[in-house]
N, C-alpha and C. Protein backbone atom coordinates (compact mmCIF):
# COMPACT_ATOMS: atom_id res chain seq x y z
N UNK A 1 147.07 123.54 120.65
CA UNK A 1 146.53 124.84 120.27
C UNK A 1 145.35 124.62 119.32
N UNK A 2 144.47 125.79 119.25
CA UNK A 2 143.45 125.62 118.24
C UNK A 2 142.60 127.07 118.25
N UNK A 3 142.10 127.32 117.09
CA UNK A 3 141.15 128.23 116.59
C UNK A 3 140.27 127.83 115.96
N UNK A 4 139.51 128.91 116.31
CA UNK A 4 137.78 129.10 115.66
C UNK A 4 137.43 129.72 115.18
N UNK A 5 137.33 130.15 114.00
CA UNK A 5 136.87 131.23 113.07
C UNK A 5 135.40 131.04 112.33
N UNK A 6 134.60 131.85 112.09
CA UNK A 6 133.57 132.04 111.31
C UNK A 6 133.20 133.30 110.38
N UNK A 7 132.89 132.52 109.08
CA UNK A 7 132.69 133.26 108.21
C UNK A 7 130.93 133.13 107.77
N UNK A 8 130.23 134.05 108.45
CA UNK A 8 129.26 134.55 108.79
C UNK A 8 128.08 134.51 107.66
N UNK A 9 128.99 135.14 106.20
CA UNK A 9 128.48 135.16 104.77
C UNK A 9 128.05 133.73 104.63
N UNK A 10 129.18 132.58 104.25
CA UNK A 10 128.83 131.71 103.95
C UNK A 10 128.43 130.64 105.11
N UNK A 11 128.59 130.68 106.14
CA UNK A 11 127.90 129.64 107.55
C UNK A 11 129.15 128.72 107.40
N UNK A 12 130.18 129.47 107.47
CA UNK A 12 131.13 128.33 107.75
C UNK A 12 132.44 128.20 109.04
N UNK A 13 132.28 127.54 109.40
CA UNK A 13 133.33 127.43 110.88
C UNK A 13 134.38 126.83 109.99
N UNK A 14 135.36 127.40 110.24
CA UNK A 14 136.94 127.19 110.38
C UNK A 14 137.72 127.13 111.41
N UNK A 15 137.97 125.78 111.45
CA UNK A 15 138.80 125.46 112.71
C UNK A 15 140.24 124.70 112.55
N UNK A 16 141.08 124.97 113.52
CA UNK A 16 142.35 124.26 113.26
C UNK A 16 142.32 123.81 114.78
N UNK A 17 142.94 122.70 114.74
CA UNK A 17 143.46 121.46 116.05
C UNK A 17 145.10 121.60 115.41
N UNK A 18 146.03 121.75 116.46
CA UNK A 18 147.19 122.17 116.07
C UNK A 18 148.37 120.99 117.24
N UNK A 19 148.48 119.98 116.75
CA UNK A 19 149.76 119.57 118.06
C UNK A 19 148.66 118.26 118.65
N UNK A 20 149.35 118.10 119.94
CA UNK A 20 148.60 117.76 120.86
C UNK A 20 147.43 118.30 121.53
N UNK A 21 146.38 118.06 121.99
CA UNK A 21 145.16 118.90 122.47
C UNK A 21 145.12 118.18 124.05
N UNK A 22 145.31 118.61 124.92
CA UNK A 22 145.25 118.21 126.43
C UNK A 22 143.29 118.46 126.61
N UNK A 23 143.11 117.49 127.61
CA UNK A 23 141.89 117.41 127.78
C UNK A 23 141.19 119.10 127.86
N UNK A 24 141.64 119.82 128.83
CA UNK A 24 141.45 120.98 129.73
C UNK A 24 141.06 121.84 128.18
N UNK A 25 141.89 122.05 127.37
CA UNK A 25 142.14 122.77 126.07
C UNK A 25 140.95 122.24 125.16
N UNK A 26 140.58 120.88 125.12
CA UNK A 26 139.59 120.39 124.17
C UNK A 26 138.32 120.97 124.78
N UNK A 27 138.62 121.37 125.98
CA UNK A 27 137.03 121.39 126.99
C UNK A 27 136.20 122.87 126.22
N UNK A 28 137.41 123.58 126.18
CA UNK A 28 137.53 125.04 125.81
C UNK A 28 137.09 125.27 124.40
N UNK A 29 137.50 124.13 123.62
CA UNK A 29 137.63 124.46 122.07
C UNK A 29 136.12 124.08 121.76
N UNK A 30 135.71 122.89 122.56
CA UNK A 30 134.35 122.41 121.87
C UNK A 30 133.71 123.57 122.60
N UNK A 31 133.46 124.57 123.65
CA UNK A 31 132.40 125.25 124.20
C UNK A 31 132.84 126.20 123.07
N UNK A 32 133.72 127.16 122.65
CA UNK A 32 133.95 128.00 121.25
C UNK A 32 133.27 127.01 120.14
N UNK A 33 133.14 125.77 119.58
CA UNK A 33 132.79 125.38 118.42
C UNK A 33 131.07 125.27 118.57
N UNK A 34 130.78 124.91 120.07
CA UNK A 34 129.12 124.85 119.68
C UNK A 34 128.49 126.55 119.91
N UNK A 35 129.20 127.59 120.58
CA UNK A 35 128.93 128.78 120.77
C UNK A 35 128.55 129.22 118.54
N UNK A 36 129.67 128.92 118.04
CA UNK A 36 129.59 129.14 116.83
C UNK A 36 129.03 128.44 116.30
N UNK A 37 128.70 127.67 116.20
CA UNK A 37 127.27 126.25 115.81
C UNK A 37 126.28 127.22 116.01
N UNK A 38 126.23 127.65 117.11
CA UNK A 38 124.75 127.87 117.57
C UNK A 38 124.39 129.35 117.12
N UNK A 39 125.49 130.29 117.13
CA UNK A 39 125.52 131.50 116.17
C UNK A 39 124.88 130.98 114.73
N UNK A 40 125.00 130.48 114.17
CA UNK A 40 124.71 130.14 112.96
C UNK A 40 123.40 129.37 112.91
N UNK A 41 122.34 129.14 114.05
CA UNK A 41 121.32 128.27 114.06
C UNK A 41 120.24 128.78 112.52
N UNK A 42 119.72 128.05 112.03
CA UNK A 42 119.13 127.81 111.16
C UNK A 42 119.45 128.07 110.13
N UNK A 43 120.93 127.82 109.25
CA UNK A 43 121.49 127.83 108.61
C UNK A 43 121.95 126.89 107.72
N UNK A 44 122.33 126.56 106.85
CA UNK A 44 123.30 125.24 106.15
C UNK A 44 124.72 125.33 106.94
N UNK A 45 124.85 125.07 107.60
CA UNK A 45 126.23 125.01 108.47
C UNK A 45 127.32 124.22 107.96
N UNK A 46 128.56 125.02 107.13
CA UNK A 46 129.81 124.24 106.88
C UNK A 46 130.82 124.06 108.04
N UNK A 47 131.48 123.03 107.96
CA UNK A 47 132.96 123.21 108.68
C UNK A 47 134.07 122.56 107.89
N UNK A 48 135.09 123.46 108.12
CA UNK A 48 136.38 123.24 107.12
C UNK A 48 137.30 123.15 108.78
N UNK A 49 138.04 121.97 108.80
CA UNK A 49 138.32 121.27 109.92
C UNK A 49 140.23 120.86 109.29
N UNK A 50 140.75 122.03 109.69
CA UNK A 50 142.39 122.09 109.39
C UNK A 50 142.93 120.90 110.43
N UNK A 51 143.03 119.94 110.67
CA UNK A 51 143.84 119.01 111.60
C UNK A 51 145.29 118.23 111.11
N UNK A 52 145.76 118.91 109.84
CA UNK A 52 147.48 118.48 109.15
C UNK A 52 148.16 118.66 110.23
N UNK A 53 148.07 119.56 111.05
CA UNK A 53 149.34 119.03 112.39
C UNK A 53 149.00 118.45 113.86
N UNK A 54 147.56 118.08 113.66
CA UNK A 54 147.13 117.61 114.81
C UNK A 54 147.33 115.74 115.31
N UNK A 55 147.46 115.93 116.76
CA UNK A 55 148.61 114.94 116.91
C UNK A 55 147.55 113.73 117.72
N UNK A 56 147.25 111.87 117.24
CA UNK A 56 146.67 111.62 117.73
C UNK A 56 146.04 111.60 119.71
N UNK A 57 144.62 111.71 119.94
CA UNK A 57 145.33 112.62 121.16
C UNK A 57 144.46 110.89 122.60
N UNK A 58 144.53 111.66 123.83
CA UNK A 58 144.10 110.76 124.44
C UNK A 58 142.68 110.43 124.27
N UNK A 59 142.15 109.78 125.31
CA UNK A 59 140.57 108.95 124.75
C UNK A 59 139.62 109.59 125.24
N UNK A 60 139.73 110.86 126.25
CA UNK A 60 138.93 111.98 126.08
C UNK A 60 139.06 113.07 125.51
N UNK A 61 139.51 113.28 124.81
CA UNK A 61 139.71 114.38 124.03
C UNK A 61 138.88 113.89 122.50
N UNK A 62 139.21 112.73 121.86
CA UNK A 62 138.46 111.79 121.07
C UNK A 62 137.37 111.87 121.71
N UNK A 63 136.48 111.76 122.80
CA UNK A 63 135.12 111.65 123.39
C UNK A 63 134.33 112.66 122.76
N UNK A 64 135.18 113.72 123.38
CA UNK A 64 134.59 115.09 123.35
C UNK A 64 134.54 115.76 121.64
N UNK A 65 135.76 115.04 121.16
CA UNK A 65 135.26 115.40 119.25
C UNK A 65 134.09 114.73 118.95
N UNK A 66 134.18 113.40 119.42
CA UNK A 66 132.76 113.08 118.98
C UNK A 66 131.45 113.15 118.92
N UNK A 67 131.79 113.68 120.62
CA UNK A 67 129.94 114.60 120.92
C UNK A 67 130.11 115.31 120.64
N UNK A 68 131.26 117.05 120.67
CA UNK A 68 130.29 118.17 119.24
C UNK A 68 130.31 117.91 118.07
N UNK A 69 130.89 116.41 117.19
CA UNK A 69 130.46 116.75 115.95
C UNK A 69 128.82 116.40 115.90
N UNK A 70 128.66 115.31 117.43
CA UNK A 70 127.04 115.14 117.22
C UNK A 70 126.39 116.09 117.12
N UNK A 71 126.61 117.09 118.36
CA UNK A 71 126.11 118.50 118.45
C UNK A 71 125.78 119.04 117.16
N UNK A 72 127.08 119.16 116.54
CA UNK A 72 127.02 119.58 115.27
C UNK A 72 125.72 119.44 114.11
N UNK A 73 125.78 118.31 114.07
CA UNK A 73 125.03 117.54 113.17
C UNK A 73 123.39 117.65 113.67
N UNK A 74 123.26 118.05 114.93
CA UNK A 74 122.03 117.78 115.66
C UNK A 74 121.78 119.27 115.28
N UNK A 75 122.49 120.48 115.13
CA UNK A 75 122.39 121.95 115.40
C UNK A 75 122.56 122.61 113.81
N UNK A 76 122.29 121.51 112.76
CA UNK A 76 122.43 122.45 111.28
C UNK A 76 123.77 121.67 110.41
N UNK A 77 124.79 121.17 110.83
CA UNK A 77 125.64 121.11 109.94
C UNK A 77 125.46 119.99 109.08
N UNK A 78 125.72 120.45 107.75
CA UNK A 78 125.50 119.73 106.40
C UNK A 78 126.52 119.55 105.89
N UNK A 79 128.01 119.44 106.36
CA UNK A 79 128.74 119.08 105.39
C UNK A 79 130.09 119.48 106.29
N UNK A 80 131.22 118.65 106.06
CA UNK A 80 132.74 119.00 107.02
C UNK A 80 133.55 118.61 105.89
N UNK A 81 134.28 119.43 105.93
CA UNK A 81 135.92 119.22 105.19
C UNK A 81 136.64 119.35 105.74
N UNK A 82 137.75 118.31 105.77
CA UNK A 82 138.82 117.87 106.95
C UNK A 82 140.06 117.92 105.77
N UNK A 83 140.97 118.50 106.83
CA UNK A 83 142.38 118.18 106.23
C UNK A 83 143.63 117.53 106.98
N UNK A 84 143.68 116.49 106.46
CA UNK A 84 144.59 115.61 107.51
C UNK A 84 145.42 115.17 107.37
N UNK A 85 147.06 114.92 107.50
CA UNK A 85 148.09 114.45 106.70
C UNK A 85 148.64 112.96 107.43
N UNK A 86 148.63 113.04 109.28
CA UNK A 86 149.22 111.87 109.60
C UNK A 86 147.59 110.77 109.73
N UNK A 87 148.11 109.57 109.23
CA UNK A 87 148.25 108.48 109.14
C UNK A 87 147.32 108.08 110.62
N UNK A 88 147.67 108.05 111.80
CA UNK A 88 147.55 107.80 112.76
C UNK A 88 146.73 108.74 113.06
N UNK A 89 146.49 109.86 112.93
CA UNK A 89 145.00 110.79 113.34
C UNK A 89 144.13 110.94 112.31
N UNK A 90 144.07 110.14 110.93
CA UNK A 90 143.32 109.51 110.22
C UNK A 90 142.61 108.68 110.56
N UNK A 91 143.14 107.69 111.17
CA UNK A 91 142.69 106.54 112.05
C UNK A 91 141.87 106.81 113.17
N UNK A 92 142.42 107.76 114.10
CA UNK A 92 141.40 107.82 115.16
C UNK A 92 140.40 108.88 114.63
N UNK A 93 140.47 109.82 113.65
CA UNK A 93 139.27 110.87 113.03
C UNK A 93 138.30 109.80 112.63
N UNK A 94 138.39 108.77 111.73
CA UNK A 94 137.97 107.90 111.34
C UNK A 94 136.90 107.18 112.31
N UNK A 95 137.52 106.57 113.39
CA UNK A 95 136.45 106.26 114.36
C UNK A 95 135.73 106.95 114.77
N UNK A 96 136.49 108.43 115.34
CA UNK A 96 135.40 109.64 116.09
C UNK A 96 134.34 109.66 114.53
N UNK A 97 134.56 110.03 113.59
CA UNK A 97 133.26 110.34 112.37
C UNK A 97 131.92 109.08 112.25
N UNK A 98 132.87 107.81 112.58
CA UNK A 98 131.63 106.82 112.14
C UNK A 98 130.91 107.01 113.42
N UNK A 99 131.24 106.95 114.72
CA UNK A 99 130.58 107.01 115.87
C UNK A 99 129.81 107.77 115.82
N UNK A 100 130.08 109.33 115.31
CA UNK A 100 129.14 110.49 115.73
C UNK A 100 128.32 110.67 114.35
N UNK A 101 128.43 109.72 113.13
CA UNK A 101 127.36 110.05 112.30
C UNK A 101 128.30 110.83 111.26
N UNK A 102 129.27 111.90 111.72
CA UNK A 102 129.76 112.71 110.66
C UNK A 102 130.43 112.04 109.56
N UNK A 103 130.48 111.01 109.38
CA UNK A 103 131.07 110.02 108.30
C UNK A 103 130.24 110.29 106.83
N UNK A 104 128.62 110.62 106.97
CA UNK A 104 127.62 110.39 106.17
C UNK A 104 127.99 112.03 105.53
N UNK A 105 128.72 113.07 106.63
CA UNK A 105 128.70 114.07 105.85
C UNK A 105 130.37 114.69 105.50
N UNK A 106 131.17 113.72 105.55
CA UNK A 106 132.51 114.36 105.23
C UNK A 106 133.42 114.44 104.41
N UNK A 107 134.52 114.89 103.69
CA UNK A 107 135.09 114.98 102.93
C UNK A 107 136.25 114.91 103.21
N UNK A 108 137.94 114.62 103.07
CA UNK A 108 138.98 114.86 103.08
C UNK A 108 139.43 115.77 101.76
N UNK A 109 140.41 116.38 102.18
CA UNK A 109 140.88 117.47 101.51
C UNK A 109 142.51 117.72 101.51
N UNK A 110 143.20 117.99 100.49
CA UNK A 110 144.46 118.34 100.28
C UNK A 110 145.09 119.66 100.74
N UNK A 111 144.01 120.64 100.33
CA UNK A 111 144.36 122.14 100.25
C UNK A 111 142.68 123.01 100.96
N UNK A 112 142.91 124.02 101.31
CA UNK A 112 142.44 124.62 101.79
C UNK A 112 140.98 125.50 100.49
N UNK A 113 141.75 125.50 99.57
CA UNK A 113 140.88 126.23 98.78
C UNK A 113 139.86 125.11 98.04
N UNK A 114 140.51 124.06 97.74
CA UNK A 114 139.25 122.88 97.08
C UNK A 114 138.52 122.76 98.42
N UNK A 115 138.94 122.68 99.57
CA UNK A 115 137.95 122.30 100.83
C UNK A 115 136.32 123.43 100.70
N UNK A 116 137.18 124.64 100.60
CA UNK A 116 136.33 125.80 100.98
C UNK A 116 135.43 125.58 99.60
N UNK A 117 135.83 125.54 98.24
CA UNK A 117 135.15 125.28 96.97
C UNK A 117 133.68 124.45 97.48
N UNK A 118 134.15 123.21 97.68
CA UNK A 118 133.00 122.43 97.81
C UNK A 118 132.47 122.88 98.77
N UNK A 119 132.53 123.40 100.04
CA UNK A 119 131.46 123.93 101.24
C UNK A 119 130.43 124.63 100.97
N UNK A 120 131.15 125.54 99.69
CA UNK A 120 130.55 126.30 99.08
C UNK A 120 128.81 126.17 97.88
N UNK A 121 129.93 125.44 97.33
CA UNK A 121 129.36 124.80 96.21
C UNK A 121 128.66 123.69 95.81
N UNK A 122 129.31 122.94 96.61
CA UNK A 122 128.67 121.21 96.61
C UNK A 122 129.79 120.61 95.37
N UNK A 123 129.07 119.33 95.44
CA UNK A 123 129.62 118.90 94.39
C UNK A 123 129.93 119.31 92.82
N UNK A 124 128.75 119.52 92.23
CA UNK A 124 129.09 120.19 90.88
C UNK A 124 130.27 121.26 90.29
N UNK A 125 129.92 122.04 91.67
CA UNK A 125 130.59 123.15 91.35
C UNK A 125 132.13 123.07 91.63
N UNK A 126 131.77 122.30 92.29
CA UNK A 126 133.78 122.25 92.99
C UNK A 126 134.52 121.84 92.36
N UNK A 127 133.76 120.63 91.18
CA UNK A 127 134.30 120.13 90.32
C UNK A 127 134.56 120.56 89.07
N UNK A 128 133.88 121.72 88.57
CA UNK A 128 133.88 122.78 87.50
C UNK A 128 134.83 124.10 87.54
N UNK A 129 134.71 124.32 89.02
CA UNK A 129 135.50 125.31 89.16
C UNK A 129 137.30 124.90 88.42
């Protein structure tokens, strides 16, 4: 399962990867994530990237994260906050980020509200708040 949300004010995509993601389902999620990429063209583009229950998945489904985060990165986005708890989809997030570049712009995160802080804010502020 997965959702796509955008919050319009601040240019930020919120997304959750929930479980396992079958190819067919990833096909779906990245055409919703660059539709909202591209809503947001010429923007500072955040993404706050919920994946705590997402389950490492097969080697296209990993493909396809890796070309829209290129997309991503090619279409405005400045910055991703990820939240990730297993171990093993650490590992493969890890490869998909260095491959597609998003490594240079990402963050891990505990909670939902320090994620959104810094998207916001950047560094200084997230840290003041």
């Amino acid at each position: 399962m997965y959702r796509v949300d955008v919050d319009k004010q601040h240019a930020i995509i919120d997304l959750v990867l929930d479980g396992l993601i079958r190819p067919d389902e990833m096909s779906k999620f990245v055409e919703e994530l660059k539709a909202a990429t591209l809503g947001l063209a010429g923007r500072s583009i955040k993404i706050k990237a919920d994946m705590r229950t997402f389950r490492p998945s097969a080697p296209q489904v990993a493909e396809a994260l890796r070309d829209v985060q290129q997309f991503g990165i090619n279409h405005g986005v400045q910055r991703v906050a990820e939240m990730v708890e297993s171990q093993l989809a650490v590992l493969q997030l890890n490869r998909v980020a260095r491959e597609s570049g998003t490594d240079k712009i990402l963050r891990r995160f505990t909670d939902d509200s320090s994620a959104r802080r810094w998207l916001i804010y950047g560094e200084e502020e997230s840290l003041s708040v």
